[in-house]
PDB file of N, CA and C in Angstrom:
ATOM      1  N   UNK A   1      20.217 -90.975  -4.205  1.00  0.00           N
ATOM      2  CA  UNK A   1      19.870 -92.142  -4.994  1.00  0.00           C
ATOM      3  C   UNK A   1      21.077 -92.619  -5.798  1.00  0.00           C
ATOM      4  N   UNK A   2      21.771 -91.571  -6.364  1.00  0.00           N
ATOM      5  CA  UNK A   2      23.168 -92.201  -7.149  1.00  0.00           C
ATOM      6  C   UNK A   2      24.236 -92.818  -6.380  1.00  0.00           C
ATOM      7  N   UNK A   3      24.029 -92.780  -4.652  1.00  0.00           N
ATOM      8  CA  UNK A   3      25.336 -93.410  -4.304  1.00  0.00           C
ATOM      9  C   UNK A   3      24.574 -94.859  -4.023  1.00  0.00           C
ATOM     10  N   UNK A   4      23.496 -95.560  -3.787  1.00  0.00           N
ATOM     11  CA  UNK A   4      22.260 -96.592  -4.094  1.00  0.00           C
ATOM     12  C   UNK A   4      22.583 -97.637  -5.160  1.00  0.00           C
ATOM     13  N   UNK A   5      22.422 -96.101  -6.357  1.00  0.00           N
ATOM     14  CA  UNK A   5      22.666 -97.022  -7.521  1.00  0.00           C
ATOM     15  C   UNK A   5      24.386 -97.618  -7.893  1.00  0.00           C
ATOM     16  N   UNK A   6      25.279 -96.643  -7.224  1.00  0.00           N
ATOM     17  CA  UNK A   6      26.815 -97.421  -7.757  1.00  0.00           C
ATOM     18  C   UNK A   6      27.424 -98.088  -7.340  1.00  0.00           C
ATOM     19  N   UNK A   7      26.651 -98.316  -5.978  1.00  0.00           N
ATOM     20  CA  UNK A   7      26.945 -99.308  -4.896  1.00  0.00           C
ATOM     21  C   UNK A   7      26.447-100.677  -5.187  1.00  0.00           C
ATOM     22  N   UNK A   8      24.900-100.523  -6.473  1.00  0.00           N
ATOM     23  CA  UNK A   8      24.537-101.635  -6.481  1.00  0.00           C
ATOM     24  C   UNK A   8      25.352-101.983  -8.047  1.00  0.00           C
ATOM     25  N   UNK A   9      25.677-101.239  -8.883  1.00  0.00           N
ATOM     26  CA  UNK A   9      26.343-101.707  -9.920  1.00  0.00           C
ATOM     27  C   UNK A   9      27.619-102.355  -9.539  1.00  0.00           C
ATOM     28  N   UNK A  10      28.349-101.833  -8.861  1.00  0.00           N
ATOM     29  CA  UNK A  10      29.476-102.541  -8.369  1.00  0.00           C
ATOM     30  C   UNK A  10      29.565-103.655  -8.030  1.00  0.00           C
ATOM     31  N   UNK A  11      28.729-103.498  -7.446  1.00  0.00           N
ATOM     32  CA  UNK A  11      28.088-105.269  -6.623  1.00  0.00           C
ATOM     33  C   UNK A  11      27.549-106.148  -7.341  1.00  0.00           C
ATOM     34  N   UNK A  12      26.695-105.809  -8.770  1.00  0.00           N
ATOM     35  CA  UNK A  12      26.498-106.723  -9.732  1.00  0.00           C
ATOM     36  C   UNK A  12      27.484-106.780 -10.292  1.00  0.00           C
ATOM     37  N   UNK A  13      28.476-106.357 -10.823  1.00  0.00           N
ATOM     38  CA  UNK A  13      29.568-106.503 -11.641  1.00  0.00           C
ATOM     39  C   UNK A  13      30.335-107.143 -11.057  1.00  0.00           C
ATOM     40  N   UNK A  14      30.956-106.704  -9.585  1.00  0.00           N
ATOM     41  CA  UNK A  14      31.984-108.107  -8.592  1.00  0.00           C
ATOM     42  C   UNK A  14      31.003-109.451  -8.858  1.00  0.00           C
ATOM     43  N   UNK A  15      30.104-109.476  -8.646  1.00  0.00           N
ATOM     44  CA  UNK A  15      28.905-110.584  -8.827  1.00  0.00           C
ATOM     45  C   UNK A  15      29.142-111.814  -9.940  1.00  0.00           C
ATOM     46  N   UNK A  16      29.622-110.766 -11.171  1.00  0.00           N
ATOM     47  CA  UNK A  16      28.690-111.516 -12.654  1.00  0.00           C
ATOM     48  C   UNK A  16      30.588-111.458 -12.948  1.00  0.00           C
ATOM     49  N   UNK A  17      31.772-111.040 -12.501  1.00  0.00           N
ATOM     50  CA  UNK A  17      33.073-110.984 -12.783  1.00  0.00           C
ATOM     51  C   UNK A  17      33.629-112.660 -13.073  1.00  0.00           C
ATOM     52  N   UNK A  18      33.364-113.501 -12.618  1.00  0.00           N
ATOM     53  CA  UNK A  18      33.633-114.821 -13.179  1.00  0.00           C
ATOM     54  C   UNK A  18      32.997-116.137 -13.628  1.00  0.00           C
ATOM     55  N   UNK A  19      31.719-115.296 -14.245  1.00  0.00           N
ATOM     56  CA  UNK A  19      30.744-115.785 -15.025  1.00  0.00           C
ATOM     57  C   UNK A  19      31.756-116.180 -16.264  1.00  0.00           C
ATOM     58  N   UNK A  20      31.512-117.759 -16.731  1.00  0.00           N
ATOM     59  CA  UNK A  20      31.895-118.220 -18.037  1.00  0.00           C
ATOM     60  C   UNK A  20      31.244-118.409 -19.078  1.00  0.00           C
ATOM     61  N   UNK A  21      29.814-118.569 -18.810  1.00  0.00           N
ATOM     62  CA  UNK A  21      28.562-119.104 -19.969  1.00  0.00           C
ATOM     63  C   UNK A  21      28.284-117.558 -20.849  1.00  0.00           C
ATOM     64  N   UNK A  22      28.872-117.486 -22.238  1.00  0.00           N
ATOM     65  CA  UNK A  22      28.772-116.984 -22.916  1.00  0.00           C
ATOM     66  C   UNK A  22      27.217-116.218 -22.869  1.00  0.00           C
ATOM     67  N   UNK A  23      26.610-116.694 -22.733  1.00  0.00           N
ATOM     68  CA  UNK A  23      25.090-116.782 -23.020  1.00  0.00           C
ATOM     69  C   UNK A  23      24.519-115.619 -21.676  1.00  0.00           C
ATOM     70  N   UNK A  24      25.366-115.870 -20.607  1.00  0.00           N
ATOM     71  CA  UNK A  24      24.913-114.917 -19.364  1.00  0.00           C
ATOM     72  C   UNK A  24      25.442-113.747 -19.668  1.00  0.00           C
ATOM     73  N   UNK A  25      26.948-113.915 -19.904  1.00  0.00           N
ATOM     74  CA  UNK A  25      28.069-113.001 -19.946  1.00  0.00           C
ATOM     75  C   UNK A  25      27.214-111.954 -21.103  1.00  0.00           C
ATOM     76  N   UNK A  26      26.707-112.230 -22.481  1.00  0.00           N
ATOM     77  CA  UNK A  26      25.852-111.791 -22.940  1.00  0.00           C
ATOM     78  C   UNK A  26      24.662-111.203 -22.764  1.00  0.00           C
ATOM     79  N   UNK A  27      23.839-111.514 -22.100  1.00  0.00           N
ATOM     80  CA  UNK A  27      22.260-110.794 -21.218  1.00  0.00           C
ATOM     81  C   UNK A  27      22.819-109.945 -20.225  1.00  0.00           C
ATOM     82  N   UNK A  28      23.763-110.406 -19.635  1.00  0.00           N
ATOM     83  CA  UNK A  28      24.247-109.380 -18.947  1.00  0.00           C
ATOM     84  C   UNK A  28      24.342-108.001 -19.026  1.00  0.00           C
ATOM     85  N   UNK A  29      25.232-107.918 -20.195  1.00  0.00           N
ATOM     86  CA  UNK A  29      25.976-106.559 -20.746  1.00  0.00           C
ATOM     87  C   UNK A  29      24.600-105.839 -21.266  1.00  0.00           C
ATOM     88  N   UNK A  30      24.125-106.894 -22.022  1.00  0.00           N
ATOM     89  CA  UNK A  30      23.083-106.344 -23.275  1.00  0.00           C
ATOM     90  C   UNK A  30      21.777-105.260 -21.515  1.00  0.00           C
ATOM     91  N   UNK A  31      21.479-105.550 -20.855  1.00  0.00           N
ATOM     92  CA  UNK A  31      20.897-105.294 -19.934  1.00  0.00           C
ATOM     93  C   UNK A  31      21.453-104.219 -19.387  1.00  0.00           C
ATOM     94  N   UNK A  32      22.385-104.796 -19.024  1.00  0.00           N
ATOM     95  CA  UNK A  32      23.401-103.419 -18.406  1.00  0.00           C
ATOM     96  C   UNK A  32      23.319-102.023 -19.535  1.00  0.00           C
ATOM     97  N   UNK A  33      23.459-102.582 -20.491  1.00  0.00           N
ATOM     98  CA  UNK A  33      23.583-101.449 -21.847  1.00  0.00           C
ATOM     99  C   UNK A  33      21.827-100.625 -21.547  1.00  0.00           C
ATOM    100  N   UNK A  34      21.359-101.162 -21.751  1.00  0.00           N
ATOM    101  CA  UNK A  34      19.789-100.947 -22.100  1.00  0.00           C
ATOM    102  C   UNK A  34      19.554-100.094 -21.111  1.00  0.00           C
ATOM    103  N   UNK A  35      19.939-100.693 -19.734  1.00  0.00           N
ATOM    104  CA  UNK A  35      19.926 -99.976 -18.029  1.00  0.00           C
ATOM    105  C   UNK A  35      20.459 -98.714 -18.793  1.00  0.00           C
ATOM    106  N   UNK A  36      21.533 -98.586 -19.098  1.00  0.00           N
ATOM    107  CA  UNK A  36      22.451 -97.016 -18.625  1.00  0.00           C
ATOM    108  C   UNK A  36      21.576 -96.336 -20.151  1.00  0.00           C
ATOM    109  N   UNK A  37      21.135 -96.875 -21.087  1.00  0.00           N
ATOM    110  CA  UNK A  37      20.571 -95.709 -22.466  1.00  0.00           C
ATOM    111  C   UNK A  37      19.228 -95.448 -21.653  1.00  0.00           C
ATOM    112  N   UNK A  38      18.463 -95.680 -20.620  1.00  0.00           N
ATOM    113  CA  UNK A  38      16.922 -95.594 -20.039  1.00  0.00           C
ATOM    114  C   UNK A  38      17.372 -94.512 -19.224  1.00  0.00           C
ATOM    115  N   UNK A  39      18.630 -94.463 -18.607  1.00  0.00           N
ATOM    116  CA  UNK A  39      18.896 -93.649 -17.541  1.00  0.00           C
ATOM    117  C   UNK A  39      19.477 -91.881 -18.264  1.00  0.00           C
ATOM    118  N   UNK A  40      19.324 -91.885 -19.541  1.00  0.00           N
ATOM    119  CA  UNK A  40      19.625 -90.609 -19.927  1.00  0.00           C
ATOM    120  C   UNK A  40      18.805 -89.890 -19.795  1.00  0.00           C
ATOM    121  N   UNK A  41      18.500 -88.847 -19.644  1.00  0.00           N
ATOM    122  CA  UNK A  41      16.863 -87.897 -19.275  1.00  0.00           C
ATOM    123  C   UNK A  41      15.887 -88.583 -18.343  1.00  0.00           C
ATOM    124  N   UNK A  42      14.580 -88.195 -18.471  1.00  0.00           N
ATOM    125  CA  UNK A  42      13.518 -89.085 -17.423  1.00  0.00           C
ATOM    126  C   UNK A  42      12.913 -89.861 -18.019  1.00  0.00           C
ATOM    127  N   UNK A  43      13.312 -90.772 -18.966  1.00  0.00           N
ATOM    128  CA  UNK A  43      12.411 -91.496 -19.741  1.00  0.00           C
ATOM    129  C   UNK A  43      12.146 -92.733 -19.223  1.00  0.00           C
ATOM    130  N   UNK A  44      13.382 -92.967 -17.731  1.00  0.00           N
ATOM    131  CA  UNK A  44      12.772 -94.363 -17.433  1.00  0.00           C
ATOM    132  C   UNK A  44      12.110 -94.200 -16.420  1.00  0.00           C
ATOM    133  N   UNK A  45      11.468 -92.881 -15.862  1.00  0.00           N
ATOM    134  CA  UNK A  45      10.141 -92.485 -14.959  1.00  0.00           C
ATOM    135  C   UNK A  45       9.444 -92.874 -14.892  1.00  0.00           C
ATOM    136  N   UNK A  46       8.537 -93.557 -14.076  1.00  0.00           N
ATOM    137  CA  UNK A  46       6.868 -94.511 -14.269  1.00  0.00           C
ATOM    138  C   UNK A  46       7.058 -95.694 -15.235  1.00  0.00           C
ATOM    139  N   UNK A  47       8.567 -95.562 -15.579  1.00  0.00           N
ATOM    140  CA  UNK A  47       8.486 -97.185 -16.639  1.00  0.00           C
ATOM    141  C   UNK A  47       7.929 -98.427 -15.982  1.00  0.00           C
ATOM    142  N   UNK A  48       7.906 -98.926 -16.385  1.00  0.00           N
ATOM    143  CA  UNK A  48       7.326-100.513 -15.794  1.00  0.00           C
ATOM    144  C   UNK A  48       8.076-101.422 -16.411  1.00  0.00           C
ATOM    145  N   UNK A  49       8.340-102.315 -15.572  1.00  0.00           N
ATOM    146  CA  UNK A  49       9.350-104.306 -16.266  1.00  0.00           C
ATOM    147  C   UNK A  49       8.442-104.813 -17.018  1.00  0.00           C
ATOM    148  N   UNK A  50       9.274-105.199 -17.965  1.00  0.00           N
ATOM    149  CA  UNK A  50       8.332-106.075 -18.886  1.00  0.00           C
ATOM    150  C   UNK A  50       7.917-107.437 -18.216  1.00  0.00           C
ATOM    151  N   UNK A  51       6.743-108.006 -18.180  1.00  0.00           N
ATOM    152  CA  UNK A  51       6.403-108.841 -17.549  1.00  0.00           C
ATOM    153  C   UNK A  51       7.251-110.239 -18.158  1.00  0.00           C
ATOM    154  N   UNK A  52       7.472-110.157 -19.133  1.00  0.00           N
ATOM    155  CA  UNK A  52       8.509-111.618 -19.794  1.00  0.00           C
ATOM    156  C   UNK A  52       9.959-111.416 -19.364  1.00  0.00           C
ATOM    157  N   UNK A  53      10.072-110.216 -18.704  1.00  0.00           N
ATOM    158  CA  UNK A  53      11.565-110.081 -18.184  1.00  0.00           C
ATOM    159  C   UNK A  53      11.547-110.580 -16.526  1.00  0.00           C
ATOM    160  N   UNK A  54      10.383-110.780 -15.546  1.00  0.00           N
ATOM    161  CA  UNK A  54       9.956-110.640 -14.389  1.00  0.00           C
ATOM    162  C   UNK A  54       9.902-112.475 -14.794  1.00  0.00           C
ATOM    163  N   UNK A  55       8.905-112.696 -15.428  1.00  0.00           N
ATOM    164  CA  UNK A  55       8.473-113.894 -15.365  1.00  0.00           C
ATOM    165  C   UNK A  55       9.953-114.883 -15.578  1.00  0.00           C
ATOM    166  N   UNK A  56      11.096-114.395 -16.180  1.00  0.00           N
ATOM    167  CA  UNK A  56      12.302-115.109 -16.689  1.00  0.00           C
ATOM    168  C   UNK A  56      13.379-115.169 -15.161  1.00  0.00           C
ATOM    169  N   UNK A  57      12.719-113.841 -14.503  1.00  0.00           N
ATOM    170  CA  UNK A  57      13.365-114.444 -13.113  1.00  0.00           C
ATOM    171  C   UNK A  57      13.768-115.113 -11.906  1.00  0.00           C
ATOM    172  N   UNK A  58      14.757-115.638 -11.567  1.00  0.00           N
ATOM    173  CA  UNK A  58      14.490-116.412 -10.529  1.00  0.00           C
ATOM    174  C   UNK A  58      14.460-115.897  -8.814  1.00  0.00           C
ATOM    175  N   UNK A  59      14.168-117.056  -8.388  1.00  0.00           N
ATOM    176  CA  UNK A  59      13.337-116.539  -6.995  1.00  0.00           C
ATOM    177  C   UNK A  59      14.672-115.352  -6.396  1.00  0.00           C
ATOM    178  N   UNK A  60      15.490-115.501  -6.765  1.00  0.00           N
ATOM    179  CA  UNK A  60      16.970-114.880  -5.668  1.00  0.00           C
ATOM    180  C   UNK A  60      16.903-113.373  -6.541  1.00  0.00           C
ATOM    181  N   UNK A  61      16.684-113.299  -8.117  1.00  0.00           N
ATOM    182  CA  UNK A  61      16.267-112.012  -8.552  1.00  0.00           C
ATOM    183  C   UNK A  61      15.230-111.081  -8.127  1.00  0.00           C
ATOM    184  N   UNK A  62      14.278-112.389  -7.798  1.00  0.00           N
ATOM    185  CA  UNK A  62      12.879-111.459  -7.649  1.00  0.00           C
ATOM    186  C   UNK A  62      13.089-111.169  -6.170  1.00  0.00           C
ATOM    187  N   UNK A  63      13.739-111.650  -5.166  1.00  0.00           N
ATOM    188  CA  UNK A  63      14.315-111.108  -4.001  1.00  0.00           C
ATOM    189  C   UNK A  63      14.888-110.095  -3.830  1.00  0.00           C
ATOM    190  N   UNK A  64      15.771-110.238  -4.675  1.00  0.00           N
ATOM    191  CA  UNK A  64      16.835-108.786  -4.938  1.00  0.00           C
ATOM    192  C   UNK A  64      15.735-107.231  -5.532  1.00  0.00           C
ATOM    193  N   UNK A  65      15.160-107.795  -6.648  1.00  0.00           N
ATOM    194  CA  UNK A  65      14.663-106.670  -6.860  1.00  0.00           C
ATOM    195  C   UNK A  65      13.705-105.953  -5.466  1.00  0.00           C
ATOM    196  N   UNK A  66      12.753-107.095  -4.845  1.00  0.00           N
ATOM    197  CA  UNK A  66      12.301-106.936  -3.505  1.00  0.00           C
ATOM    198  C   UNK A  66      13.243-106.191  -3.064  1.00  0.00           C
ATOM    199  N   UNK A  67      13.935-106.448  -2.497  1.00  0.00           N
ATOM    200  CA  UNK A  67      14.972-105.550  -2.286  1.00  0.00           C
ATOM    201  C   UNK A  67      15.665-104.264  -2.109  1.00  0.00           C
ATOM    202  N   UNK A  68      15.656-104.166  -3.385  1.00  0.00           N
ATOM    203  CA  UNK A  68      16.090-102.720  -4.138  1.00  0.00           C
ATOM    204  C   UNK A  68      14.861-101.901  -3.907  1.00  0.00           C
ATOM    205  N   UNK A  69      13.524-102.544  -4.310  1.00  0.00           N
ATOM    206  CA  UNK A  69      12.581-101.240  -4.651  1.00  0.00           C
ATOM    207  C   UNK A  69      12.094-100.922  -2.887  1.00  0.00           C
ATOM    208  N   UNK A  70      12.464-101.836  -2.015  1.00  0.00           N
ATOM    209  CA  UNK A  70      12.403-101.374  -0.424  1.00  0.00           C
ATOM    210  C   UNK A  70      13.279-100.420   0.066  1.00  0.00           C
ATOM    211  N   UNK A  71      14.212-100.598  -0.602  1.00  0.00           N
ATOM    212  CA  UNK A  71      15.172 -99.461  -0.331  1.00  0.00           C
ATOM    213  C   UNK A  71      15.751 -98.153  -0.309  1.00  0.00           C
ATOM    214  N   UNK A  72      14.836 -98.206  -1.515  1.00  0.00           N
ATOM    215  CA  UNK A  72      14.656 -96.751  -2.756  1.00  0.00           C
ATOM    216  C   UNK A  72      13.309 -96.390  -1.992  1.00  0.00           C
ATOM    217  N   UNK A  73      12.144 -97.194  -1.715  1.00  0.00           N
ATOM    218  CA  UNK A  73      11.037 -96.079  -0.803  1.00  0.00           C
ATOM    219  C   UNK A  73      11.419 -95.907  -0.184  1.00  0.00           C
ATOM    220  N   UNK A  74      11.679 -96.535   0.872  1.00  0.00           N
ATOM    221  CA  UNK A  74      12.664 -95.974   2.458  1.00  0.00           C
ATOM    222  C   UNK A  74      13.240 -94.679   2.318  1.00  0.00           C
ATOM    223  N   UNK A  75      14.366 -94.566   1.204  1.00  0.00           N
ATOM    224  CA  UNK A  75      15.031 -93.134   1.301  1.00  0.00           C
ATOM    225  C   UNK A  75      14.127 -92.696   0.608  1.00  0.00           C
ATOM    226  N   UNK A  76      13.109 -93.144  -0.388  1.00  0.00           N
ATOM    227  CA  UNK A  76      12.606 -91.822  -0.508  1.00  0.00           C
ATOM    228  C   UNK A  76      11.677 -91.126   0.588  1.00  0.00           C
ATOM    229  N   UNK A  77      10.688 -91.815   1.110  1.00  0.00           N
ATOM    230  CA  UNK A  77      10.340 -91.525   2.477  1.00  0.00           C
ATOM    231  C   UNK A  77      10.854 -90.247   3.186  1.00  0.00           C
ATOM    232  N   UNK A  78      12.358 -91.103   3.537  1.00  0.00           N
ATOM    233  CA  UNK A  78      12.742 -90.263   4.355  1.00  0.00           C
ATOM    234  C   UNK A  78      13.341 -88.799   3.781  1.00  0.00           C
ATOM    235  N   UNK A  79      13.380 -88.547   2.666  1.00  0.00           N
ATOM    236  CA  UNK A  79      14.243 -87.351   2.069  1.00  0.00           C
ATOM    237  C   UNK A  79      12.705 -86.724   1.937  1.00  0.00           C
ATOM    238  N   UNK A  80      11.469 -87.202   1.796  1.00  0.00           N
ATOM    239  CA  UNK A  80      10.270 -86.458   1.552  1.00  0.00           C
ATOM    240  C   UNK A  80       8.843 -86.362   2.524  1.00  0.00           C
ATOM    241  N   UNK A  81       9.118 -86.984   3.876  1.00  0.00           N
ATOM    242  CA  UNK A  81       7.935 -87.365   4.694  1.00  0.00           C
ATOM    243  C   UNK A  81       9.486 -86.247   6.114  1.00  0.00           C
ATOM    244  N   UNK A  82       8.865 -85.218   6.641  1.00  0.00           N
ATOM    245  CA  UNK A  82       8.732 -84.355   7.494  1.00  0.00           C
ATOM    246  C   UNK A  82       8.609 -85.054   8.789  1.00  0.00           C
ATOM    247  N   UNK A  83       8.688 -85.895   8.842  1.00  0.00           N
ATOM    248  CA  UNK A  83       8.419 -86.706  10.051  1.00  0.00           C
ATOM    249  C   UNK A  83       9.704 -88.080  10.330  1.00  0.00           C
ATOM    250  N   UNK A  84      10.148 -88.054   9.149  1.00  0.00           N
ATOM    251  CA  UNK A  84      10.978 -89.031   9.223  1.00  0.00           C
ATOM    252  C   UNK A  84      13.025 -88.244   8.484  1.00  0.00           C
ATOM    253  N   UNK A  85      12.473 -86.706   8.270  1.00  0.00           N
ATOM    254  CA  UNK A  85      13.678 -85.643   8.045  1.00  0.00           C
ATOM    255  C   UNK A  85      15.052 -86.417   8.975  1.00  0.00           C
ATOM    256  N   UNK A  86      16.252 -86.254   8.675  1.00  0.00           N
ATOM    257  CA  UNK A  86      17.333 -86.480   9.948  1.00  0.00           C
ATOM    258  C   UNK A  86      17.244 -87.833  10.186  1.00  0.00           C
ATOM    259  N   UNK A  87      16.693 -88.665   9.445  1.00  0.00           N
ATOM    260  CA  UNK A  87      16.796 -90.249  10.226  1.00  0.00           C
ATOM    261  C   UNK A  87      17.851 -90.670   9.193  1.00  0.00           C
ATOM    262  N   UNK A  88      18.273 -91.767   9.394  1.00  0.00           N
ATOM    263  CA  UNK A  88      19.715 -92.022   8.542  1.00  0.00           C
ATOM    264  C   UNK A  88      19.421 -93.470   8.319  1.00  0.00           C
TER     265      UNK A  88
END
């Protein structure tokens, strides 16, 4: 899961690298910040999105997150379903 996740930070950060609007450049970080203090221990386990953070997204976010959380079952699937062991 951690090579998932630095592959996708990287990729938001090349992403958001020549962003000028103060205002993004700002939600950005502040998010990013919030992301990495949730990720200390298991506290962001069974968390759930705040629905005013979902609802503020646009269609290409809510894609992406589509996305991401397809990706993350898949391997998990496969690292935990006996039937799908060795698939890559």
């Amino acid at each position: 899961m951690r090579l998932l996740g630095d592959e996708y930070v990287k990729s938001e950060f090349r992403a958001h690298r020549n962003v000028e609007n103060p205002v993004h450049i700002i939600g950005f970080l502040t998010e990013w910040q919030s992301y990495a203090q949730q990720l200390e221990g298991d506290a962001w386990r069974d968390a759930r999105m705040d629905k005013g953070k979902i609802d503020k997204m646009s269609d290409q976010q809510l894609g992406q997150l589509y996305e991401l959380m397809q990706t993350i079952r898949e391997k998990e699937l496969k690292e935990n379903d006996p039937e799908h062991q060795g698939e890559q």
